[in-house]
C-alpha atoms as a PDB file:
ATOM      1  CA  UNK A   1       0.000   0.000   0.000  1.00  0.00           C
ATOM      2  CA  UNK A   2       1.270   3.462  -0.709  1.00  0.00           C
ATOM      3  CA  UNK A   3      -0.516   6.705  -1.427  1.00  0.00           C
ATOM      4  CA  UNK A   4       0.289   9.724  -3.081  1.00  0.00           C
ATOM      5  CA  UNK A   5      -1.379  13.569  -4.111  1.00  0.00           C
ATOM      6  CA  UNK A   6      -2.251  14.404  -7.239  1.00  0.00           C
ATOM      7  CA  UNK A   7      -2.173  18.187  -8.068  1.00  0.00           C
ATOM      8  CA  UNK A   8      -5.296  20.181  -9.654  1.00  0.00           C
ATOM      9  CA  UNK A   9      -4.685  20.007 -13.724  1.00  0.00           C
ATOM     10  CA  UNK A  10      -6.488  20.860 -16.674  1.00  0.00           C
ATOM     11  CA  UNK A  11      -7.645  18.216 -17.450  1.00  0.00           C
ATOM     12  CA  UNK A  12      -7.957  15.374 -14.321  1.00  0.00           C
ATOM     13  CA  UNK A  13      -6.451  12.207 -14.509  1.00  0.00           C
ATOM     14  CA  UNK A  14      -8.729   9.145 -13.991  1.00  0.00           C
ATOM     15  CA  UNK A  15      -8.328   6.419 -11.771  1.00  0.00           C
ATOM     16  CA  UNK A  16      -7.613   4.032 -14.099  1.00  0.00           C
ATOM     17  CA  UNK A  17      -4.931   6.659 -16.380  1.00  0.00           C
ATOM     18  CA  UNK A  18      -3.207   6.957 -13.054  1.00  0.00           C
ATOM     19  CA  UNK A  19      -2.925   3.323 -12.465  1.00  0.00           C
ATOM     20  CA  UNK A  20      -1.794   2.838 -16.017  1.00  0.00           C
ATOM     21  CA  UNK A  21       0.772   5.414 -15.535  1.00  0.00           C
ATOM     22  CA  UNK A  22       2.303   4.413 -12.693  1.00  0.00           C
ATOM     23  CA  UNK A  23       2.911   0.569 -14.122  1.00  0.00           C
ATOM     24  CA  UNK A  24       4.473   2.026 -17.478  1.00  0.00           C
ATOM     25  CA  UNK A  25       6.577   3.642 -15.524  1.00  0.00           C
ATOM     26  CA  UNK A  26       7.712   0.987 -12.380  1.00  0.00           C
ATOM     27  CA  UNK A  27      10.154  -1.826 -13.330  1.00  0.00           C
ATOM     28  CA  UNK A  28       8.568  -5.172 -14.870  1.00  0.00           C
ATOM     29  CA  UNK A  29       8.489  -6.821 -11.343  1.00  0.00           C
ATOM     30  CA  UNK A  30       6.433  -4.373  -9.834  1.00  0.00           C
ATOM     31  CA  UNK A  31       2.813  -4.112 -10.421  1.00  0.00           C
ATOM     32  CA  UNK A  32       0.189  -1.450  -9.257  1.00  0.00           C
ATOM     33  CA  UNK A  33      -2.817  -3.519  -9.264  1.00  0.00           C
ATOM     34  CA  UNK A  34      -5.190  -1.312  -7.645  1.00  0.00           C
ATOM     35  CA  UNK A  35      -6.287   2.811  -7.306  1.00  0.00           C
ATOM     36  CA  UNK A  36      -8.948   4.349  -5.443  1.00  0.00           C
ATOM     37  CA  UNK A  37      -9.478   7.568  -4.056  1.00  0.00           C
ATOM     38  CA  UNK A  38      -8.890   8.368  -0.053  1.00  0.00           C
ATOM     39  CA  UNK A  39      -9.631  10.988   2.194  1.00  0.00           C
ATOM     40  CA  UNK A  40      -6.864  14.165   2.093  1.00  0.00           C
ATOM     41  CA  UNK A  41      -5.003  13.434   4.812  1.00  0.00           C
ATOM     42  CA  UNK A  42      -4.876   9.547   4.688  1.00  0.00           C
ATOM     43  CA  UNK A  43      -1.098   8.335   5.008  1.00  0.00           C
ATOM     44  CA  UNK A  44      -0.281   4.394   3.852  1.00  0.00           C
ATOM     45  CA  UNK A  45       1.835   4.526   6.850  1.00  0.00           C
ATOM     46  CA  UNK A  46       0.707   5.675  10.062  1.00  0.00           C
ATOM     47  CA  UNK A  47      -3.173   4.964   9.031  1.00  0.00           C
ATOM     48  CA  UNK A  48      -2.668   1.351   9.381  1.00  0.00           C
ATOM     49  CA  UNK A  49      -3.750  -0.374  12.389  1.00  0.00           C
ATOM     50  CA  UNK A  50      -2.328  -3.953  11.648  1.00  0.00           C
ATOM     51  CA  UNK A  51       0.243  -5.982   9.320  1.00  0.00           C
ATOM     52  CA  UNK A  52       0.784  -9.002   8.248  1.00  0.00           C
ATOM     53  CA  UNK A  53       4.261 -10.207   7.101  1.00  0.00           C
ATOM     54  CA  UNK A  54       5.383 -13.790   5.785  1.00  0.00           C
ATOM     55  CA  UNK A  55       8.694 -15.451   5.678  1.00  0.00           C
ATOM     56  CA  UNK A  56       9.933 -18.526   3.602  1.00  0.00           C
ATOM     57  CA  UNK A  57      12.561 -21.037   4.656  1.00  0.00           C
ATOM     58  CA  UNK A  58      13.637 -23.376   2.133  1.00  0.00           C
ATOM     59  CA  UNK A  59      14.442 -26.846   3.480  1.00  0.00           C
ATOM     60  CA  UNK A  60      16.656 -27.603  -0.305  1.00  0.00           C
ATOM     61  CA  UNK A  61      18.723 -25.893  -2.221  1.00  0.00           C
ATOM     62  CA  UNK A  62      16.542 -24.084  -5.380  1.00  0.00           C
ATOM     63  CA  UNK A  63      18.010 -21.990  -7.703  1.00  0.00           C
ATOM     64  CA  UNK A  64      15.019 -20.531  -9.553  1.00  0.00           C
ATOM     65  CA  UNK A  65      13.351 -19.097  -5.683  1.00  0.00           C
ATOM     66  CA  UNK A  66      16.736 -18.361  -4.606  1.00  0.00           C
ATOM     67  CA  UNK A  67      15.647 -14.529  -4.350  1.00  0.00           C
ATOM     68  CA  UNK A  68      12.432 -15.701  -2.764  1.00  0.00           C
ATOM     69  CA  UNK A  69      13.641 -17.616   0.439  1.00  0.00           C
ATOM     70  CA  UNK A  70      16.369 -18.208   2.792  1.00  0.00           C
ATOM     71  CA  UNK A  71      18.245 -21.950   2.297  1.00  0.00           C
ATOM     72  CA  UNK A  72      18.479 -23.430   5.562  1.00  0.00           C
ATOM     73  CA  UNK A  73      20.832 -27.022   5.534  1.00  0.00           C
ATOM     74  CA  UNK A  74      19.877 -28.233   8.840  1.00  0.00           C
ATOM     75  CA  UNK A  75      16.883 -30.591   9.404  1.00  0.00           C
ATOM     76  CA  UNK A  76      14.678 -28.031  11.942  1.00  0.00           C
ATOM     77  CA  UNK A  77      12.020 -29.539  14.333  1.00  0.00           C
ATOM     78  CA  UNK A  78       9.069 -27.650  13.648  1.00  0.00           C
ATOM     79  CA  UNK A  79       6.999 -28.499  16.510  1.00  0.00           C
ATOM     80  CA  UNK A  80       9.776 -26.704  18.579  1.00  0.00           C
ATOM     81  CA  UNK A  81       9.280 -23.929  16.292  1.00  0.00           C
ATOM     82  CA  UNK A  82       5.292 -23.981  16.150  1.00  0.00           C
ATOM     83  CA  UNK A  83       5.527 -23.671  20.048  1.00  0.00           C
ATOM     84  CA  UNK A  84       7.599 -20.992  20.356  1.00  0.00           C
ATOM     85  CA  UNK A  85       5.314 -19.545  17.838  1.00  0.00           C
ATOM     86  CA  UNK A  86       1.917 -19.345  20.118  1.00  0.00           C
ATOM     87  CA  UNK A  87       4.153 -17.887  22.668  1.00  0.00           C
ATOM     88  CA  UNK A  88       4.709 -14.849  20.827  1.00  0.00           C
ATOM     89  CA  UNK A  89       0.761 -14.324  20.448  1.00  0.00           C
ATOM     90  CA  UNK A  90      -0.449 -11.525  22.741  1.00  0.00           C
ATOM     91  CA  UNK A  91       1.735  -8.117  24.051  1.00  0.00           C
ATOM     92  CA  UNK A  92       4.788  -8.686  24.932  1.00  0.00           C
ATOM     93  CA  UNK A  93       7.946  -6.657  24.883  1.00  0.00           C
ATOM     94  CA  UNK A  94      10.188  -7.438  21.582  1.00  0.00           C
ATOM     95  CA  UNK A  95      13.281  -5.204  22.836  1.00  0.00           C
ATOM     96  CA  UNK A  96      15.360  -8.335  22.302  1.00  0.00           C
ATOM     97  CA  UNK A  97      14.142  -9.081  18.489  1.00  0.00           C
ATOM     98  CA  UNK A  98      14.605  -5.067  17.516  1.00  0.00           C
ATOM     99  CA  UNK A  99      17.585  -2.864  15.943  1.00  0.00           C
ATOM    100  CA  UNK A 100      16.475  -0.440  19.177  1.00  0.00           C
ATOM    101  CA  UNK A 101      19.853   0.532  20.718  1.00  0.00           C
ATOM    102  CA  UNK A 102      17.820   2.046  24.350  1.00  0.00           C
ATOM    103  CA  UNK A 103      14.729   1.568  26.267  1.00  0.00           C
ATOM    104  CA  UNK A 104      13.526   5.049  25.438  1.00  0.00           C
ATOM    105  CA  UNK A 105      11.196   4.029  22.792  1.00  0.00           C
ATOM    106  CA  UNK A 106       8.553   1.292  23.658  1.00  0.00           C
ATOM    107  CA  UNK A 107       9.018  -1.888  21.920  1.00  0.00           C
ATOM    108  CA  UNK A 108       6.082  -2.580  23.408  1.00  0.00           C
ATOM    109  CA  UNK A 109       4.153  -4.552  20.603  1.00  0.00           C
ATOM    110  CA  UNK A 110       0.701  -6.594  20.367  1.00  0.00           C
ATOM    111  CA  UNK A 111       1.072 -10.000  18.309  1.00  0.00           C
ATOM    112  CA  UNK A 112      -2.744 -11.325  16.778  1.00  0.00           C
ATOM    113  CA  UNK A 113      -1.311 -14.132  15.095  1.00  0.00           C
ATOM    114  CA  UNK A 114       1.606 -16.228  14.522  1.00  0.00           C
ATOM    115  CA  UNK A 115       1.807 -19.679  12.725  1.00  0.00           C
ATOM    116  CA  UNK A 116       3.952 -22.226  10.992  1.00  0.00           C
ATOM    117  CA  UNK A 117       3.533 -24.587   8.296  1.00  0.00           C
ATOM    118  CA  UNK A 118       4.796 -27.218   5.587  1.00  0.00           C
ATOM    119  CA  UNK A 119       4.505 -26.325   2.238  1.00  0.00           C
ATOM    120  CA  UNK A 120       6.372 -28.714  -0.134  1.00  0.00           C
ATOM    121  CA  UNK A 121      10.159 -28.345   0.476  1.00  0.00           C
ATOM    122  CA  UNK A 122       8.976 -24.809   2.634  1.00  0.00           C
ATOM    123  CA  UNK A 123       8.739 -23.799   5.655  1.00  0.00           C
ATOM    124  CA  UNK A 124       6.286 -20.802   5.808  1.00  0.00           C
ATOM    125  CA  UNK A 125       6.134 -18.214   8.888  1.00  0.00           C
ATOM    126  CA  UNK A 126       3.204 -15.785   9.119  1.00  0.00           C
ATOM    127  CA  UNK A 127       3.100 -13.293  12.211  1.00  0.00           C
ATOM    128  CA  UNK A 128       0.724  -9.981  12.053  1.00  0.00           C
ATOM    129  CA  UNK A 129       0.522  -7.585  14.701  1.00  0.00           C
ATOM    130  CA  UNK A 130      -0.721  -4.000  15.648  1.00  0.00           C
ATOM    131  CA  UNK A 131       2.791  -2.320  13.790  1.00  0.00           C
ATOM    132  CA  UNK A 132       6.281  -4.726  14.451  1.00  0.00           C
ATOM    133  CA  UNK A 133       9.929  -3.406  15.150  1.00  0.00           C
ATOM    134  CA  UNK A 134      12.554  -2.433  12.808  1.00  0.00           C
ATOM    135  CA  UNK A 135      14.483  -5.984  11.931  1.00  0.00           C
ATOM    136  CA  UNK A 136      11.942  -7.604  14.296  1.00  0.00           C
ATOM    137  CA  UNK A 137      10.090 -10.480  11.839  1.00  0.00           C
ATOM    138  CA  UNK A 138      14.148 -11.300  10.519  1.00  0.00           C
ATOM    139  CA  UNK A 139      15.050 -11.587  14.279  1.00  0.00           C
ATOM    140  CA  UNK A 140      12.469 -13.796  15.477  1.00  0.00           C
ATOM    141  CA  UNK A 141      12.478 -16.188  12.381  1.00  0.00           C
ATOM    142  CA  UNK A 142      16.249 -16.474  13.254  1.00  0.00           C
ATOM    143  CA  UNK A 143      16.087 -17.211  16.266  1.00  0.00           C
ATOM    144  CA  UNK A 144      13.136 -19.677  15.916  1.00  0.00           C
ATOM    145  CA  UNK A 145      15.333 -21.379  12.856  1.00  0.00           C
ATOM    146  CA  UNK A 146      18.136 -21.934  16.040  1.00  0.00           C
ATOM    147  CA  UNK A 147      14.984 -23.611  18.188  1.00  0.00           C
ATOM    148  CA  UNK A 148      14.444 -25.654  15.227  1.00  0.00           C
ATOM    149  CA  UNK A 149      18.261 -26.578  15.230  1.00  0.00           C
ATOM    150  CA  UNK A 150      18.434 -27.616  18.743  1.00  0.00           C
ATOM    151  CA  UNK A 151      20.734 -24.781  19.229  1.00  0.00           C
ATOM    152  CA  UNK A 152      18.307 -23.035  21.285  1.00  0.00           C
ATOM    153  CA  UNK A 153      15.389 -24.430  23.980  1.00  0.00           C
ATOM    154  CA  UNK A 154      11.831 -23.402  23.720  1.00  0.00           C
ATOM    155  CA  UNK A 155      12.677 -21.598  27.089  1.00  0.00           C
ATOM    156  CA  UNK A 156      14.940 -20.028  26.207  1.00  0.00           C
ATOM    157  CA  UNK A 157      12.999 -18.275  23.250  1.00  0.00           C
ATOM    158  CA  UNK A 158      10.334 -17.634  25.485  1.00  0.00           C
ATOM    159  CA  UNK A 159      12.923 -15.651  27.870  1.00  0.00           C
ATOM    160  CA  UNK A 160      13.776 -13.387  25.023  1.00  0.00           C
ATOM    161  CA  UNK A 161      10.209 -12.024  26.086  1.00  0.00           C
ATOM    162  CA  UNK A 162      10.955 -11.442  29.340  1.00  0.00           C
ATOM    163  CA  UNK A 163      14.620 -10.524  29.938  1.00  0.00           C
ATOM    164  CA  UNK A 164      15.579  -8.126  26.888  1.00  0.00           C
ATOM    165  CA  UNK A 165      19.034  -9.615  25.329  1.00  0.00           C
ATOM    166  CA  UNK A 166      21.043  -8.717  21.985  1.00  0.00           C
ATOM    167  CA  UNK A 167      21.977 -12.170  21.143  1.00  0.00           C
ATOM    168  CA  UNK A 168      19.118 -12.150  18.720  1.00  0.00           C
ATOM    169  CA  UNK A 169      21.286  -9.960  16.500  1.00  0.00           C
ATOM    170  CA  UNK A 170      23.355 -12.657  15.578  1.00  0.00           C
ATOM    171  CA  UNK A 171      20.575 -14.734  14.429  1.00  0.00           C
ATOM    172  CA  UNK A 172      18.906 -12.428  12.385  1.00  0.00           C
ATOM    173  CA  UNK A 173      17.537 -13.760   8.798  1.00  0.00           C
ATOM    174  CA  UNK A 174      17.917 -12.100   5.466  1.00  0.00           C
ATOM    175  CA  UNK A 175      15.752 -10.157   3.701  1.00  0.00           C
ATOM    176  CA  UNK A 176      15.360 -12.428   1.288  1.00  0.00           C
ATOM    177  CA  UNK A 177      12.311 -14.119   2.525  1.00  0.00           C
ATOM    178  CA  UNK A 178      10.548 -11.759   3.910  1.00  0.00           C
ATOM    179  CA  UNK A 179       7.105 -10.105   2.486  1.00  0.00           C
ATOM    180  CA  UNK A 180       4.560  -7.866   2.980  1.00  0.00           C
ATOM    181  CA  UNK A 181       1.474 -10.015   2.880  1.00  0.00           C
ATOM    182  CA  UNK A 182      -1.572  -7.726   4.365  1.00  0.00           C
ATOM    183  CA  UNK A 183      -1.810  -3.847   5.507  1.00  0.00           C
ATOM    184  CA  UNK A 184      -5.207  -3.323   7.878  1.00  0.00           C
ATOM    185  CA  UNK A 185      -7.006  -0.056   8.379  1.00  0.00           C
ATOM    186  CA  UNK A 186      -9.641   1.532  10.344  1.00  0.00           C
ATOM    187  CA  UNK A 187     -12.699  -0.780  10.171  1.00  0.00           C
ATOM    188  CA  UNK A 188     -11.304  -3.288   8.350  1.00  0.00           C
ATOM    189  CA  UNK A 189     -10.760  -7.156  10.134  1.00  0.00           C
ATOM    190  CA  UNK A 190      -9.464 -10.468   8.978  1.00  0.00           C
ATOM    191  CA  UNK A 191     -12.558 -13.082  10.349  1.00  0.00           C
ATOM    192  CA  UNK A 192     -10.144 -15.691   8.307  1.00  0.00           C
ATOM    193  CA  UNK A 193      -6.632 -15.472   7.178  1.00  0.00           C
ATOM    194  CA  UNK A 194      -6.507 -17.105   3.422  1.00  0.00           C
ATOM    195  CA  UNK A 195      -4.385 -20.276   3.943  1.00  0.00           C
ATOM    196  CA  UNK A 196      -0.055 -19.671   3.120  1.00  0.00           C
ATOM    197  CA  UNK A 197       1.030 -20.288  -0.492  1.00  0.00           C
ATOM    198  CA  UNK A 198       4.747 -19.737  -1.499  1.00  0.00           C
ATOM    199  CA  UNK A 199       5.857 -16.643  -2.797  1.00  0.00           C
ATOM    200  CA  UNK A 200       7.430 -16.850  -6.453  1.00  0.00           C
END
């Protein structure tokens, strides 16, 4: 979601010329599938009252989705990881999975969902919650990655709640498969989350 102004012309651009505009001008992977109008001051940014990210883990090497996922060797035990994953559901403070160098600023955050499952040869995260922390979806899929390793107890994940701790930075996952699924705004609620596909 994004939003921008468009100044008074001559002659007004439509919806649709707008939309066309925008894609002849973007990159060929990037694709502005829908305009519509929104009140003057609405802001794609601080309007929205809920996100929903997903993350991909590859348990085999792939070439062709290599952009799309992170590659992880080791066999992971995912019903260590789906644990620590309805832990996370609820407020909590994420100081340890943020790029937040002091307490000043709350890292206070509220978590409405938070799953795991199979997919093929993937391993698909999906977490949304009221707004997250910078680095904070990378962190926690790293660190659940090292619960699925054996490197690190279901406990001990759970402390990372409790007792803030920078050892998270170490774990943190790349970018790589990591996506904006869903933006939420005022009135709008998900009564049923559409069941996770890959991301090609």
């Amino acid at each position: 979601v994004a939003h921008l102004k468009v100044r008074d012309v001559d002659k007004p651009y439509g919806i649709k010329q707008i939309q066309f505009g925008l894609n002849d001008n973007l990159p060929a992977d990037i694709n502005i599938s829908k305009v519509e109008t929104a009140f003057g001051d609405f802001n794609a940014r601080h309007d929205a009252t809920a996100r929903y990210y997903v993350y991909q883990i590859s348990t085999r090497r792939t070439a062709f989705a290599k952009p799309f996922v992170w590659w992880v060797k080791d066999r992971l035990n995912v019903d260590a990881m789906r644990e620590c994953c309805r832990s996370i559901i609820g407020k909590h403070d994420f100081f340890s999975f943020s790029e937040i160098d002091n307490k000043q600023s709350s890292t206070m955050v509220k978590v409405e969902n938070c799953e795991l499952m199979i997919a093929g040869d993937l391993i698909l995260f999906r977490i949304g919650a009221s707004h997250f922390l910078w680095k904070m979806v990378r962190r926690i899929v790293g660190a659940l990655v090292e619960v699925g390793r054996g490197k690190l107890s279901v406990y001990e994940f759970e402390q990372l709640l409790n007792k803030p701790s920078r050892i998270t930075a170490a774990w943190t996952a790349p970018p790589s498969g990591l996506f904006l699924e869903k933006v939420l705004y005022q009135d709008e609620q998900i009564t049923e989350l559409k069941p996770l596909f890959p991301v090609r």
